[in-house]
N, C-alpha and C. Protein backbone atom coordinates (compact mmCIF):
# COMPACT_ATOMS: atom_id res chain seq x y z
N UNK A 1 -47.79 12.85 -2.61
CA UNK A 1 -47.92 13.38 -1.27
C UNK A 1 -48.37 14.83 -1.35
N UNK A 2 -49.14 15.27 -0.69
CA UNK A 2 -49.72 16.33 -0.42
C UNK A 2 -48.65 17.45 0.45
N UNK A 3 -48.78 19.02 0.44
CA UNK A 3 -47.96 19.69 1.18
C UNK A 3 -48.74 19.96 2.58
N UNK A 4 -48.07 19.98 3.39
CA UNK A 4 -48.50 20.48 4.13
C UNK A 4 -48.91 21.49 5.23
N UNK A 5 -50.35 21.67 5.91
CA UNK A 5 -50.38 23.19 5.70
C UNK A 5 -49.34 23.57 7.31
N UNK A 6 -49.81 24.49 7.47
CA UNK A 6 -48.88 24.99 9.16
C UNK A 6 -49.14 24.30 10.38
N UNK A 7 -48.52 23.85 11.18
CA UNK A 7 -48.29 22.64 12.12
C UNK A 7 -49.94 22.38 12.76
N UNK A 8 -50.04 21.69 13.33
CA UNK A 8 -51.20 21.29 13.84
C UNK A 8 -51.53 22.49 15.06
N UNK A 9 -52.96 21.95 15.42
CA UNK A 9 -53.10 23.11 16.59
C UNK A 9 -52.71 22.81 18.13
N UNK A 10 -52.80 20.72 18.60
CA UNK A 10 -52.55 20.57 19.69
C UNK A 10 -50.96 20.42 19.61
N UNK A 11 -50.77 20.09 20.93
CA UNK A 11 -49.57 20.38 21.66
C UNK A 11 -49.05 18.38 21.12
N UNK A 12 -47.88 18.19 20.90
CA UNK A 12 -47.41 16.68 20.80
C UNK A 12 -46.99 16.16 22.21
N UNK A 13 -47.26 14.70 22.01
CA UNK A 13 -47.46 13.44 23.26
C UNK A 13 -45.87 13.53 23.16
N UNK A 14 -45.41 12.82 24.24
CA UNK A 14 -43.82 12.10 24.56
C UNK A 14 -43.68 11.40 23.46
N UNK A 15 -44.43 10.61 22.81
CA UNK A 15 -44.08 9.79 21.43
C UNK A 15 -43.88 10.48 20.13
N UNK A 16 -44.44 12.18 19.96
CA UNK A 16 -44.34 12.43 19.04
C UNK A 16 -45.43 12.65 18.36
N UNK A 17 -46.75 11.90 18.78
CA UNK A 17 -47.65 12.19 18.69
C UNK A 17 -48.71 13.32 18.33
N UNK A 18 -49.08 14.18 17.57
CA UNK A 18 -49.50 15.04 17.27
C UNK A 18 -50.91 15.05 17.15
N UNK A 19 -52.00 15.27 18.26
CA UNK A 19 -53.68 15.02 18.62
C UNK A 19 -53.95 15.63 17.19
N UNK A 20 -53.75 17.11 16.57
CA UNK A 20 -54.35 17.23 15.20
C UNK A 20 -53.21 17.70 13.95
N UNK A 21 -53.21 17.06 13.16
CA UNK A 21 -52.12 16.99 12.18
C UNK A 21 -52.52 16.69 10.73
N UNK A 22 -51.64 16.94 10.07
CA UNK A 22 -51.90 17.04 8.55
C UNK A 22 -51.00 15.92 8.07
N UNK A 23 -52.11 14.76 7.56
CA UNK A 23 -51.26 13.42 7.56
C UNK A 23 -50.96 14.04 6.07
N UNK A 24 -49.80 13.67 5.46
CA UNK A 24 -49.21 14.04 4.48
C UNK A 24 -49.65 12.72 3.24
N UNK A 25 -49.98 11.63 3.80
CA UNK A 25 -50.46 10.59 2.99
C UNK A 25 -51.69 10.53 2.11
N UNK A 26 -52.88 10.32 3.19
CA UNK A 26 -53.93 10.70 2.47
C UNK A 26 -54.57 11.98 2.69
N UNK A 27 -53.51 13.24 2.96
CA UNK A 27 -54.20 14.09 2.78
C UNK A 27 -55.81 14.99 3.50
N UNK A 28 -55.31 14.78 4.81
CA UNK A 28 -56.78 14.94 5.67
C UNK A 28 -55.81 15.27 7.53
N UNK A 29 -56.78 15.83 8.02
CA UNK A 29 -55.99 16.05 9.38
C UNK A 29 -56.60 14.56 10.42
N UNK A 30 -55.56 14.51 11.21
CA UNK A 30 -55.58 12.97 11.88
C UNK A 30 -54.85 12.94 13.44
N UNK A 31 -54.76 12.30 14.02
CA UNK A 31 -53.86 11.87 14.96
C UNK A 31 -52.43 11.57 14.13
N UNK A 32 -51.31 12.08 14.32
CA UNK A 32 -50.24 11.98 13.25
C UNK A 32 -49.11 10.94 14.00
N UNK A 33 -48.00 10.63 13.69
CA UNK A 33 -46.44 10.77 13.91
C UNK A 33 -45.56 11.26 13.06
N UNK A 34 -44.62 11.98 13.29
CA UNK A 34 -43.35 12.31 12.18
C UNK A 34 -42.91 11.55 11.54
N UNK A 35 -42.66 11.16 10.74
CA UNK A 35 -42.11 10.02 9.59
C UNK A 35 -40.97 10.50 8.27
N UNK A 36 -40.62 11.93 8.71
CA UNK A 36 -39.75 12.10 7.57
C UNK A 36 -39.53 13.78 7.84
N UNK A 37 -38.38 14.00 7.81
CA UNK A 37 -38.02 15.46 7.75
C UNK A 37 -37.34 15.89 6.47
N UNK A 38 -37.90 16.85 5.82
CA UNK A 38 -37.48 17.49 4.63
C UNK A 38 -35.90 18.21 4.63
N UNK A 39 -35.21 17.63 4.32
CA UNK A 39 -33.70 18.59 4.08
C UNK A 39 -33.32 19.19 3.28
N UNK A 40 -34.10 18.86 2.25
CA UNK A 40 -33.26 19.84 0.69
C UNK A 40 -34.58 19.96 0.20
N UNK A 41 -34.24 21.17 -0.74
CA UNK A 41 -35.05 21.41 -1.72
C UNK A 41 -36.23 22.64 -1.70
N UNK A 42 -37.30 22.43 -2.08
CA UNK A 42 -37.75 23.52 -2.01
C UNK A 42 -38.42 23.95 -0.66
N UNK A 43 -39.07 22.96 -0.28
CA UNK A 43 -39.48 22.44 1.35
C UNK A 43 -38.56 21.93 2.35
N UNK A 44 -37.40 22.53 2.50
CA UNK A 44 -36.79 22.35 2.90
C UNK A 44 -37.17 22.67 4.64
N UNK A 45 -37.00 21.99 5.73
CA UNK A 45 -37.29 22.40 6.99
C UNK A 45 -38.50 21.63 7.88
N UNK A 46 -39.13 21.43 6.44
CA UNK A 46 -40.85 20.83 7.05
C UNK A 46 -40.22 19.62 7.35
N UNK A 47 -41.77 19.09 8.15
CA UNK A 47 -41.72 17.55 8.86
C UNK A 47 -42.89 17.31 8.39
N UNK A 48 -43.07 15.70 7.43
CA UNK A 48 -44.30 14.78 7.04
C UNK A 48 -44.75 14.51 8.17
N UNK A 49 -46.21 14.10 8.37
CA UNK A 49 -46.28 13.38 9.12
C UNK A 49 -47.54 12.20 8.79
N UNK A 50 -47.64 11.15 9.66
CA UNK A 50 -48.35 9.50 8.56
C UNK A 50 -49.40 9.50 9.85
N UNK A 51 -50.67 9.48 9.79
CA UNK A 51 -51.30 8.95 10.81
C UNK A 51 -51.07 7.26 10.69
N UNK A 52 -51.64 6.40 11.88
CA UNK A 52 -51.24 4.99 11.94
C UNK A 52 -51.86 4.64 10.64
N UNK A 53 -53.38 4.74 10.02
CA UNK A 53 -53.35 3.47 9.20
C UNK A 53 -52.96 3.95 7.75
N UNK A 54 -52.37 5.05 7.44
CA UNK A 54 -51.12 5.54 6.58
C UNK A 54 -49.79 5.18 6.88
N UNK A 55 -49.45 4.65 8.23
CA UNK A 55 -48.03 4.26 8.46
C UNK A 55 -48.01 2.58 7.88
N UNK A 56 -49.25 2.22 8.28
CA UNK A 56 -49.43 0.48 8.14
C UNK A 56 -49.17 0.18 6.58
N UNK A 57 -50.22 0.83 6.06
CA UNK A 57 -50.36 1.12 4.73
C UNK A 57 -49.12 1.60 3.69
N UNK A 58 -48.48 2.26 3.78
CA UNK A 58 -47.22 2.32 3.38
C UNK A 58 -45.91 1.79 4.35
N UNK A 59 -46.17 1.26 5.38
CA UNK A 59 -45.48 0.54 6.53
C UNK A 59 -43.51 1.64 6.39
N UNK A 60 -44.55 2.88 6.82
CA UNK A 60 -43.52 4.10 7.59
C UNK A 60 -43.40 4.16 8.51
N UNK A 61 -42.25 4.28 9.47
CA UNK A 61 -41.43 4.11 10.75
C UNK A 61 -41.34 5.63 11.10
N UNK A 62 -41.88 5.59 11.98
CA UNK A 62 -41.72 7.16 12.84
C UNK A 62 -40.95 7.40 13.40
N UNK A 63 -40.40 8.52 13.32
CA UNK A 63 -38.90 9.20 13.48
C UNK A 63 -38.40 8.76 15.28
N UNK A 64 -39.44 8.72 16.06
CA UNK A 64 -38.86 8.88 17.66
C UNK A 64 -38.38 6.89 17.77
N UNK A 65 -39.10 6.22 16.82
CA UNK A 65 -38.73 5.23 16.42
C UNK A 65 -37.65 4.78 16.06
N UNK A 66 -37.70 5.16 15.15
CA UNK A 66 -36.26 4.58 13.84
C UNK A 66 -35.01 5.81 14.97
N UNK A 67 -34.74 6.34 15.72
CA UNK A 67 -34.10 7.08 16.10
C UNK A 67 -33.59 6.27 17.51
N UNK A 68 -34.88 5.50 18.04
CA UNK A 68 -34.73 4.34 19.10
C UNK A 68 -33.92 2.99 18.21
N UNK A 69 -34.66 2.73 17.25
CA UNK A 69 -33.65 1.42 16.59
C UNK A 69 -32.51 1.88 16.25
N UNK A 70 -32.09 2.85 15.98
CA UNK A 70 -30.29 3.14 15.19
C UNK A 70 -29.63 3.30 16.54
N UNK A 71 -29.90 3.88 17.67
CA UNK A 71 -29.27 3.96 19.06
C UNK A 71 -29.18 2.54 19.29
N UNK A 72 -29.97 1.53 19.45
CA UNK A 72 -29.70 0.44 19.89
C UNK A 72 -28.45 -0.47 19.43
N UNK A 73 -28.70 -0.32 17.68
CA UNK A 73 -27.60 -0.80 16.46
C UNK A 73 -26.22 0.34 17.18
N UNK A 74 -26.39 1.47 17.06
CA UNK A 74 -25.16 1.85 17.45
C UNK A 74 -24.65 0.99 18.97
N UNK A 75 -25.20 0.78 19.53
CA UNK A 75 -24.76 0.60 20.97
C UNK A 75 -24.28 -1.28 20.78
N UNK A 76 -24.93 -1.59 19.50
CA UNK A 76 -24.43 -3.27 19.79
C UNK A 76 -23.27 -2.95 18.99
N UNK A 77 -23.00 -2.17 17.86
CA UNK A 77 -21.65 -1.80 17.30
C UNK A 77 -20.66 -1.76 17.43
N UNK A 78 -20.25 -1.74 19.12
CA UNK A 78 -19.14 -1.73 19.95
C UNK A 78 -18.61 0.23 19.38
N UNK A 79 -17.45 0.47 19.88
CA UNK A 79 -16.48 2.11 20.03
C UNK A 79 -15.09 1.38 19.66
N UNK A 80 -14.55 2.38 20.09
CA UNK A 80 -13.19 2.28 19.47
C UNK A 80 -12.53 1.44 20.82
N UNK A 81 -13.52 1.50 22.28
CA UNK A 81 -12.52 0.83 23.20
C UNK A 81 -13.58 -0.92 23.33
N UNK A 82 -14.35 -1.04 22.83
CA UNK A 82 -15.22 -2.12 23.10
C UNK A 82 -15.61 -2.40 21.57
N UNK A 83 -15.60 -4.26 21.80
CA UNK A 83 -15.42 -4.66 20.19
C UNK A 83 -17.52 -5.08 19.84
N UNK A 84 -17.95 -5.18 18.86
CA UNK A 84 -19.52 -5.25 18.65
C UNK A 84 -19.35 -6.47 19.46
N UNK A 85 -20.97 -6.05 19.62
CA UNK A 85 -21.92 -7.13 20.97
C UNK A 85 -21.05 -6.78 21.86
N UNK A 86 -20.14 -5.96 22.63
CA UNK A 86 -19.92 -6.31 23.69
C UNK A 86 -19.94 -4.72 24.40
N UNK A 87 -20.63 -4.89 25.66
CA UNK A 87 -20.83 -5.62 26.83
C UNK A 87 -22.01 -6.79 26.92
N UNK A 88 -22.78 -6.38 25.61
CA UNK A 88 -24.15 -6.32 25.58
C UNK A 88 -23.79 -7.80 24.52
N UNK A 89 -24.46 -8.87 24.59
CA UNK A 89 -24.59 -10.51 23.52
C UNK A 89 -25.58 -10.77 23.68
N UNK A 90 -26.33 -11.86 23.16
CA UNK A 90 -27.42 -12.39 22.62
C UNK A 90 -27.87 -13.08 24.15
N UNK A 91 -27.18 -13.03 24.86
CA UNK A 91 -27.67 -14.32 26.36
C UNK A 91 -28.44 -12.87 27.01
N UNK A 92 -27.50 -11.53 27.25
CA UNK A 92 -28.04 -10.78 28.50
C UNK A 92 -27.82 -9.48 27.68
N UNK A 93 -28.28 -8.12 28.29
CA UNK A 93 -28.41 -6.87 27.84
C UNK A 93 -27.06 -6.68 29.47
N UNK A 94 -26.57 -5.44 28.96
CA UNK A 94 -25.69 -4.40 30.36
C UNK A 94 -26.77 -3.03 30.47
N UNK A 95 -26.57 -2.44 31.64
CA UNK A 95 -27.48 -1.87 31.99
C UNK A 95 -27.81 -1.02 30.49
N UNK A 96 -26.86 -0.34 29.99
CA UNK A 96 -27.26 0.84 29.02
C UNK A 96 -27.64 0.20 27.62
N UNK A 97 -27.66 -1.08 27.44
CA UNK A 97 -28.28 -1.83 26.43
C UNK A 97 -29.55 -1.87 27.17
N UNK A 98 -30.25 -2.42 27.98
CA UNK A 98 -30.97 -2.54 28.29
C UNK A 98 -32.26 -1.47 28.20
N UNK A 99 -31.57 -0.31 28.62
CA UNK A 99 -32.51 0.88 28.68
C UNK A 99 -32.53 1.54 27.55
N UNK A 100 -31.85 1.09 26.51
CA UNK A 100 -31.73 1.54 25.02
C UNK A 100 -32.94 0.72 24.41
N UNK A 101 -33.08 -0.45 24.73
CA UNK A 101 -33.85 -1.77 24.32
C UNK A 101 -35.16 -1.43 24.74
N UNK A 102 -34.90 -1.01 26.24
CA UNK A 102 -36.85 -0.53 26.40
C UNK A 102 -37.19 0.23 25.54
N UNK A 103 -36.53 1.34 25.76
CA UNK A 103 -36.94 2.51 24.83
C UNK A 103 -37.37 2.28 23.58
N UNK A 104 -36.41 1.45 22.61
CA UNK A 104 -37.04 0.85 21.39
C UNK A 104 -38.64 0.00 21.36
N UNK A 105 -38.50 -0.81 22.47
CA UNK A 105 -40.11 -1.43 23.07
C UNK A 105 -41.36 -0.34 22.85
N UNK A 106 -40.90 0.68 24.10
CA UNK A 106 -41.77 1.60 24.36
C UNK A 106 -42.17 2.30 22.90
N UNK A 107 -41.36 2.63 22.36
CA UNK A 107 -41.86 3.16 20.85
C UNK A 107 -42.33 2.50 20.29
N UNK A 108 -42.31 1.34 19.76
CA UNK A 108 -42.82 0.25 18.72
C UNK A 108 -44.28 0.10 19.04
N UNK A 109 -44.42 -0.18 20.50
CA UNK A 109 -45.53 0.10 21.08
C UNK A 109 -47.01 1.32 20.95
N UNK A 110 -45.29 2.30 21.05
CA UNK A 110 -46.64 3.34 20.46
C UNK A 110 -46.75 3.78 18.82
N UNK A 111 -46.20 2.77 18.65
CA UNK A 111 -46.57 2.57 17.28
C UNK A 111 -47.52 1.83 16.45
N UNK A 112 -47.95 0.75 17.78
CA UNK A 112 -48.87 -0.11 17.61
C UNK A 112 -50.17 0.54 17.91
N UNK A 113 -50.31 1.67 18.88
CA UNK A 113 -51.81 1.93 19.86
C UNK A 113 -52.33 2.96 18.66
C-alpha cells in the first residue's frame, strides 16, 4: 500500500464519498471511500481510502458501511433488559430495527454505484 498524500481537495458526499482522493490501493487519485483508519504506529491518525474497483478487487468494506452492519448486529444482540432478536425476529423488523436495516441498505447501495 502506498502512503498517502494530504486529504483530497473536494468536499465528501453523505456516504463518505470523497470526489478526489488518494486511493491507497493502486496508488492514483480517484473517487474514494474510507476503508480503514490507522491507530498505531507510525501513521498513526490517517484514513486509507479504496476507490470502488479497488474495493471489489480486494473486496474492502467502507467504514460508513461496516459501521451500518455492526449497529444492526448490535441491535439484534438484545441489552441487558431485552434478550437477542428481540423486539426485532426473522418474521418483522420494530421500528428502530427497521431504520437501522435501511441504513445498512442505503450504504451497501452506495457501495454498489
Amino acid at each position: 500500500m502506498s502512503a498517502a498524500p494530504t486529504a483530497g481537495s473536494g468536499e465528501p458526499a453523505g456516504d463518505g464519498t470523497v470526489p478526489v482522493q488518494w486511493c491507497s490501493w493502486h496508488g492514483g487519485m480517484a473517487e474514494a471511500r474510507p476503508v480503514e483508519v490507522i491507530e498505531r504506529g507510525p501513521g498513526a491518525g490517517g484514513t486509507l481510502y479504496a476507490c470502488r474497483p479497488c474495493r471489489i478487487a480486494n473486496n474492502l468494506e467502507p467504514l460508513p458501511t461496516a459501521a451500518a452492519r455492526y449497529a444492526v448486529f448490535a441491535h439484534l444482540a438484545g441489552t441487558a433488559d431485552t434478550k437477542p432478536y428481540a423486539p426485532c425476529n426473522r418474521h418483522e423488523y420494530c421500528p428502530e430495527g427497521a431504520a437501522l436495516w435501511a441504513e445498512y441498505r442505503r450504504q451497501r447501495k452506495a457501495d454498489q454505484e
